[in-house]
Protein backbone atom coordinates (compact mmCIF):
# COMPACT_ATOMS: atom_id res chain seq x y z
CA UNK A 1 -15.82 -18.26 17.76
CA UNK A 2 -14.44 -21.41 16.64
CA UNK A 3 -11.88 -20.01 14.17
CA UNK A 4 -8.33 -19.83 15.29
CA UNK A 5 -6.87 -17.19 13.36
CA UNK A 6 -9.89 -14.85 14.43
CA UNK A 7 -8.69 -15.81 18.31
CA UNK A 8 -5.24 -14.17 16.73
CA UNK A 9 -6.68 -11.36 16.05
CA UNK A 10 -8.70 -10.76 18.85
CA UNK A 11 -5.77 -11.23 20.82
CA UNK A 12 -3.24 -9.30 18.96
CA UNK A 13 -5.59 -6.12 18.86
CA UNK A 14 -6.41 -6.39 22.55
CA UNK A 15 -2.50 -7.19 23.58
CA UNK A 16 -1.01 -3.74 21.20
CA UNK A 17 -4.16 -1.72 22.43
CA UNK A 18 -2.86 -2.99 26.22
CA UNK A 19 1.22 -2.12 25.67
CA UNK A 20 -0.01 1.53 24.44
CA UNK A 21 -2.36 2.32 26.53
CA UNK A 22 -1.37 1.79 29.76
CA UNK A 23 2.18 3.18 29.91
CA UNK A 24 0.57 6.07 27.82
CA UNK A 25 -1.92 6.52 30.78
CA UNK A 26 0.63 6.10 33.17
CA UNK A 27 3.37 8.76 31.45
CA UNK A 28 0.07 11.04 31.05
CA UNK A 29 -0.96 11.43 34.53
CA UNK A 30 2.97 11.67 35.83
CA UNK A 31 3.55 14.47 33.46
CA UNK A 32 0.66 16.30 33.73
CA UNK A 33 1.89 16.38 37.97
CA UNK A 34 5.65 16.33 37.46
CA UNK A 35 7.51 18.66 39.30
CA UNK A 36 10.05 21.25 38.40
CA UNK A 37 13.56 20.41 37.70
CA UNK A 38 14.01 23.71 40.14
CA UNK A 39 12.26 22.67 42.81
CA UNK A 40 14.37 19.94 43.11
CA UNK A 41 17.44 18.75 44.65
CA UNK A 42 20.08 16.18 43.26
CA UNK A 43 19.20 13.63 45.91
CA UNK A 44 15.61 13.86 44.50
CA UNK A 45 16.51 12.44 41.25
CA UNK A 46 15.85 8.70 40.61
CA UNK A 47 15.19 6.84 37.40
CA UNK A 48 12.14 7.57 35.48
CA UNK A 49 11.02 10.05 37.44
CA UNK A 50 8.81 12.62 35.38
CA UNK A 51 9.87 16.40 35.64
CA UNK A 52 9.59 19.65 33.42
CA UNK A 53 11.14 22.75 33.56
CA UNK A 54 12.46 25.53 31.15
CA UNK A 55 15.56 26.56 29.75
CA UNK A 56 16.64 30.16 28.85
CA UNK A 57 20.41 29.25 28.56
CA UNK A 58 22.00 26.35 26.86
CA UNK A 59 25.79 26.15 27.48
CA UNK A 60 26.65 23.19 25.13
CA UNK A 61 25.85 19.76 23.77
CA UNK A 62 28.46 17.03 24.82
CA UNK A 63 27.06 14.05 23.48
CA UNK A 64 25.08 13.16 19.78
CA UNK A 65 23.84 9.64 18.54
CA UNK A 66 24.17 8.91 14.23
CA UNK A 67 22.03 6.60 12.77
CA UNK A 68 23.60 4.14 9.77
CA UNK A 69 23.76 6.78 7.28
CA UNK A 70 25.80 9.13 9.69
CA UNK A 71 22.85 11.27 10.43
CA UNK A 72 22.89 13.01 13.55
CA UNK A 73 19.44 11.91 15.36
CA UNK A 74 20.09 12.86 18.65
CA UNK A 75 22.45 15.40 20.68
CA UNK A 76 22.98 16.22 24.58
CA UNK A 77 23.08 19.74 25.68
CA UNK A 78 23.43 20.82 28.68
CA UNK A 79 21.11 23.21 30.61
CA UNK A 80 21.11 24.90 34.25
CA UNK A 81 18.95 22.56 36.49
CA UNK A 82 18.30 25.43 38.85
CA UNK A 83 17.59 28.82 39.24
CA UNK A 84 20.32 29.38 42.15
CA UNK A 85 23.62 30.78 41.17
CA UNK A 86 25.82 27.71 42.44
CA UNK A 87 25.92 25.60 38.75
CA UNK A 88 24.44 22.70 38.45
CA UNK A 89 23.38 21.29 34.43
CA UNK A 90 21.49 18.55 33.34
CA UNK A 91 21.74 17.01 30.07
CA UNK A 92 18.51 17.33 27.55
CA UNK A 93 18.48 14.39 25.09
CA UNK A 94 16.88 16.03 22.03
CA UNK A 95 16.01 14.65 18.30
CA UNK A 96 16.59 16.20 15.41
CA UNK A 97 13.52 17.79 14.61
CA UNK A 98 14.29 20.43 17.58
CA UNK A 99 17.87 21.10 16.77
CA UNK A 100 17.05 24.93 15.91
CA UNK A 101 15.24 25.15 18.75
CA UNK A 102 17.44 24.41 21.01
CA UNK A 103 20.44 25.89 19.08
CA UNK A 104 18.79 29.57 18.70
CA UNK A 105 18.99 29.15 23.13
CA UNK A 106 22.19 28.12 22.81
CA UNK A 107 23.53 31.25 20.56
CA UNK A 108 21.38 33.68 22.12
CA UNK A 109 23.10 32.28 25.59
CA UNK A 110 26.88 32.31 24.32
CA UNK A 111 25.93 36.59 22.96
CA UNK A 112 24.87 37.23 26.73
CA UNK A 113 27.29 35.86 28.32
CA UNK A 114 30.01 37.02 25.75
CA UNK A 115 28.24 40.67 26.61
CA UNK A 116 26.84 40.94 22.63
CA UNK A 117 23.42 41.51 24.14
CA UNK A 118 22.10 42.97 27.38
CA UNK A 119 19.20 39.94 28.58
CA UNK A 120 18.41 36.55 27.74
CA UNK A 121 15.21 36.87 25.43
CA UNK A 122 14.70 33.63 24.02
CA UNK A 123 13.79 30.25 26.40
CA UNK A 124 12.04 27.09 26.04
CA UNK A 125 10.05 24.58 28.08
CA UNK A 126 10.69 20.36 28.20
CA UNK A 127 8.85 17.91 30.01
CA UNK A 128 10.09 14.27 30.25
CA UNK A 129 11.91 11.64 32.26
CA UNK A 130 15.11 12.08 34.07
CA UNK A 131 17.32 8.50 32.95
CA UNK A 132 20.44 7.74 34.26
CA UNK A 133 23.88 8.67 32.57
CA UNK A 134 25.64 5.68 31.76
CA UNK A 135 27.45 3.94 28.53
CA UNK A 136 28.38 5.87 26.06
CA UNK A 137 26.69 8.65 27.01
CA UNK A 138 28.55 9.02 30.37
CA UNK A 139 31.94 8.57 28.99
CA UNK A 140 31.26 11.63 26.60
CA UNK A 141 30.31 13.44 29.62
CA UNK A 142 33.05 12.68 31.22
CA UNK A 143 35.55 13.84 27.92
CA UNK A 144 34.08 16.99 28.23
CA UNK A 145 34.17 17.67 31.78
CA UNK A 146 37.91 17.06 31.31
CA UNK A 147 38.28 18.99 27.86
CA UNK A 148 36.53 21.97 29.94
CA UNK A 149 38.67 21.47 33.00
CA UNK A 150 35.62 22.01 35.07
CA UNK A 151 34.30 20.35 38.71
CA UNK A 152 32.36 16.87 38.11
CA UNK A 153 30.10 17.62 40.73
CA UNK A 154 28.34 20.61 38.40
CA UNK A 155 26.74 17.91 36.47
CA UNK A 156 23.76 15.54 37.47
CA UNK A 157 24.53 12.42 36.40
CA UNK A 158 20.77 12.18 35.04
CA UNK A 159 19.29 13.97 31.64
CA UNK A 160 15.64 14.19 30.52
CA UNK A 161 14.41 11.92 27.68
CA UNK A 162 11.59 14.35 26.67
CA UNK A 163 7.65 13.39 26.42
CA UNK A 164 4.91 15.15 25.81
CA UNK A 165 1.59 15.00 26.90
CA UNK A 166 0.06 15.31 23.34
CA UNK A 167 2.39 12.13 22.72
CA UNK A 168 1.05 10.19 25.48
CA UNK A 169 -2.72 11.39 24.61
CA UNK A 170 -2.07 9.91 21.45
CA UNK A 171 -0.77 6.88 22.41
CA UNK A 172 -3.17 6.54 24.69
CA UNK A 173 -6.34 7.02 21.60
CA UNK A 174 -4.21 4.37 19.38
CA UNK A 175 -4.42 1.67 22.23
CA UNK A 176 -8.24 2.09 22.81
CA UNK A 177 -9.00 1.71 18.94
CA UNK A 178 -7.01 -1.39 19.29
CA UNK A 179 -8.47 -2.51 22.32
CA UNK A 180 -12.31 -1.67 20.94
CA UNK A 181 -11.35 -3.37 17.64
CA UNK A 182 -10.45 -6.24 19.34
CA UNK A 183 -13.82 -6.49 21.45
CA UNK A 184 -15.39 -5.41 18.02
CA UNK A 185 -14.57 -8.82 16.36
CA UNK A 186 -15.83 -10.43 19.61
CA UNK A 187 -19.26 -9.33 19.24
CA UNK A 188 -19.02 -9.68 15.29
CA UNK A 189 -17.81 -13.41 15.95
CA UNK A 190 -20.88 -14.31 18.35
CA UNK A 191 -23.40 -12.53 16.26
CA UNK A 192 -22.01 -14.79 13.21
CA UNK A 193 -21.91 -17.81 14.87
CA UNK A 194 -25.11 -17.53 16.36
CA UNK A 195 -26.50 -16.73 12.90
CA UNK A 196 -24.22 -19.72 11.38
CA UNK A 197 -25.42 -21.70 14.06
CA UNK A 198 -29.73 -20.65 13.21
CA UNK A 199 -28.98 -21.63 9.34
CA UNK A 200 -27.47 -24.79 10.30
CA UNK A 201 -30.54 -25.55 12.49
CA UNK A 202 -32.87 -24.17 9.47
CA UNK A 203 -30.87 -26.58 6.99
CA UNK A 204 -31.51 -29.10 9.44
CA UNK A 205 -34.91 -28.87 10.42
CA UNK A 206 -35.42 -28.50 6.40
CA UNK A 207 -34.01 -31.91 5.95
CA UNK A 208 -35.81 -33.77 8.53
CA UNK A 209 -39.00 -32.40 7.11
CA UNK A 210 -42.18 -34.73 5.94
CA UNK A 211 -42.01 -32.58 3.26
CA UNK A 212 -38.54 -32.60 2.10
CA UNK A 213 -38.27 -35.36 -0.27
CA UNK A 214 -41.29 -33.71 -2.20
CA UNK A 215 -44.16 -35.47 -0.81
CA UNK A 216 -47.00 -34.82 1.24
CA UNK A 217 -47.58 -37.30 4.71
CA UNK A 218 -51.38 -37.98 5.86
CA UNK A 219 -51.22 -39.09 9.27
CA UNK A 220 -53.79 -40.56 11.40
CA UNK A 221 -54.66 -39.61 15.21
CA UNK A 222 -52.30 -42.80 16.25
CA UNK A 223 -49.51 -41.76 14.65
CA UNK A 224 -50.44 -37.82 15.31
CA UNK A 225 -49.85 -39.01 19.28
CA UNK A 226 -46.82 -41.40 18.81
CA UNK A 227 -44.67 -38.34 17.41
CA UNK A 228 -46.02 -35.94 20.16
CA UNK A 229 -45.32 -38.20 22.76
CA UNK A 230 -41.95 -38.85 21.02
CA UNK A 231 -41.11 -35.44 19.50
CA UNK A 232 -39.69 -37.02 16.59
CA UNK A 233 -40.74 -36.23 12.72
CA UNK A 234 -41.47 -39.64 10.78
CA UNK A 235 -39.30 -39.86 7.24
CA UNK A 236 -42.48 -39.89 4.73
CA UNK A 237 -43.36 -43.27 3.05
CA UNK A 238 -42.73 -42.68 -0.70
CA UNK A 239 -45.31 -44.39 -2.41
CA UNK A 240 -44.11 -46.97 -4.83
CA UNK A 241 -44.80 -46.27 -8.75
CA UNK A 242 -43.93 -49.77 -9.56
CA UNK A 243 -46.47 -51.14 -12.36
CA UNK A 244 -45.14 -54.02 -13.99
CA UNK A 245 -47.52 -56.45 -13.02
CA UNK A 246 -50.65 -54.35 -13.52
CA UNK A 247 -53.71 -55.68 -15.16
CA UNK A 248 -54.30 -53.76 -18.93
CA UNK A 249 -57.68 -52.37 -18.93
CA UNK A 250 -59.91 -53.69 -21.72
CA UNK A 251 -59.96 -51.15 -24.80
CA UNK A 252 -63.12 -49.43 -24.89
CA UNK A 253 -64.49 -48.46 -28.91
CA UNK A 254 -65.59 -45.15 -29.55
CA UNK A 255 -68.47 -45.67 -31.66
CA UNK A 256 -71.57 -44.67 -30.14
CA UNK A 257 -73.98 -46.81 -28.50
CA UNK A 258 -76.88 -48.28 -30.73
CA UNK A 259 -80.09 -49.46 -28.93
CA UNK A 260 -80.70 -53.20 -30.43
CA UNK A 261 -84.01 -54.00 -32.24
CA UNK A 262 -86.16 -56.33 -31.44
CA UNK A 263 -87.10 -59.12 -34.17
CA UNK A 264 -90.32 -59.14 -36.29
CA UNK A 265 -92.79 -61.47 -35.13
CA UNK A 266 -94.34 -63.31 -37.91
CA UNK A 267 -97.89 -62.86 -39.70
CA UNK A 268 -100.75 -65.06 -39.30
CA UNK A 269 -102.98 -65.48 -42.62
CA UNK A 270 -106.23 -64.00 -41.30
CA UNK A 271 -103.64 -60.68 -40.54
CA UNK A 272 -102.21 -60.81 -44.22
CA UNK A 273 -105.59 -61.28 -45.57
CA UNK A 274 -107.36 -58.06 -43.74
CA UNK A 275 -104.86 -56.19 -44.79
CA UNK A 276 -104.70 -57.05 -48.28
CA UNK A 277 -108.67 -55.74 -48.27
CA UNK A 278 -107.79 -52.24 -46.80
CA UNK A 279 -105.23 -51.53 -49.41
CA UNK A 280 -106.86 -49.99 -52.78
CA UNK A 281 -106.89 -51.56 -55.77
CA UNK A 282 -104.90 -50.05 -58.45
CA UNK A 283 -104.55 -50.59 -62.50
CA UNK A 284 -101.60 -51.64 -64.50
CA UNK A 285 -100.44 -48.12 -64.34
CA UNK A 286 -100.38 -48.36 -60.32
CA UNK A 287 -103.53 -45.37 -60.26
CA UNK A 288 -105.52 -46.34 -57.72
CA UNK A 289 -109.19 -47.68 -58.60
CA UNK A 290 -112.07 -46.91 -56.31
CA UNK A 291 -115.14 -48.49 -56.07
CA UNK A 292 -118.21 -46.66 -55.17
């Protein structure tokens, strides 16, 4: 493929269908094997490390991100991050679409614990990756472990930034329709250039033709050999048309032919005389007269 700007394309496809489908593959197969936040122990957590768990009690949120209109697109809560009765939370970045969610654990929590209800009947799984508290984000964390007079050493200085698998499947299906686009228009540029390529030679073997310029070419067996020895096609000699100095032909009359005749040959006497004797006499009326 000669054209640049198909070269751009090919690349571009193949380059988006490589940055999606390879961290998708990668988040994909750490998920599906990440281990539970309750099997673990805070000196297990380390940056971008892939874990799941469940909550069934959310305490609070202590952190929330606003976009430029002042809408509230994230929030932090806080959820145990193991089953034993020492406390220990970790933070749970979550978006907006799963505020109720998250918020029905957090009331159904505050009722059991307040002794409105008897059990904790409402929970609800995450998967993700733990990331590091730090910024903004830590600095709220730290406001509210001093609001809530409460020991620093309850909270893991990590939270989850949640994934799915279903989001990494995806991701991974968008980066191999890039990536077979992409080897698409390779195949789609060879086939056309090899077909550009056959016209061109057509057009060209067309043009070098005996025939081209309209006329036929008799060859004889010398020449026959000199261009099979040679593998060249000889241009055709146009004949040349050119009658200026011709020769008129002489006009030819249509009247038919007439055979000449020949010319009478005189009559001797004696001839005249005989002849005068066989013709029959006649009267003044021209009746011929017989003689008996």
């Amino acid at each position: 493929m000669k054209n640049s700007k198909t070269w751009i394309g090919v690349a571009f496809c193949i380059i988006i269908g490589l940055v999606l489908l390879i961290p998708a593959l990668k988040d994909y197969r750490n998920l599906k094997t990440a281990p539970d936040v309750s099997d673990l122990k805070e000196e297990d957590y380390k940056e971008d490390l892939m874990v799941r768990g469940h909550a069934d009690m959310v305490f609070a949120t202590y952190c929330a991100q606003y976009d430029d209109n002042d809408n509230e697109v994230f929030r932090w809560y806080l959820v145990p991050a193991t089953d034993n009765t020492t406390p220990f939370y970790l933070g749970i970045k979550v978006n907006s679409k799963l505020f109720d969610s998250y918020n029905l654990i957090y009331d159904a929590t505050w009722d059991y614990l307040e002794g409105k209800t008897d059990s904790l009947t409402k929970t609800i799984s995450f998967q993700g990756r733990l990331k590091q508290v730090d910024g903004e984000v830590e600095k709220y964390l730290d406001k509210f472990i001093q609001e809530n007079k409460t020991k620093p050493e309850y909270f893991a200085r990590y939270y989850v930034e949640l994934k799915t698998t279903k989001a990494s499947f995806g991701l991974m299906i968008a980066g191999a329709v890039f990536i077979f686009v992409g080897i698409l228009m390779i195949f789609l540029g060879k086939f056309n250039e090899k077909r550009y390529m056959e016209a061109a030679s057509e057009r060209h073997r067309i043009a070098q033709s005996p025939l081209a310029n309209g006329f036929s070419l008799v060859l004889d067996e010398r020449e026959l050999e000199r261009m099979s020895a040679t593998n060249q096609v000889v241009s055709p000699v146009v004949p040349n048309y050119n009658v200026t100095n011709a020769t008129p032909v002489e006009t030819v009359s249509a009247d038919p032919v007439v055979k000449p005749v020949a010319p009478e040959e005189p009559v001797s006497a004696a001839d005249e005389a005989a002849g005068e004797e066989e013709k029959p006499v006649q009267d003044s009326d021209n009746n011929d007269i017989f003689v008996l």
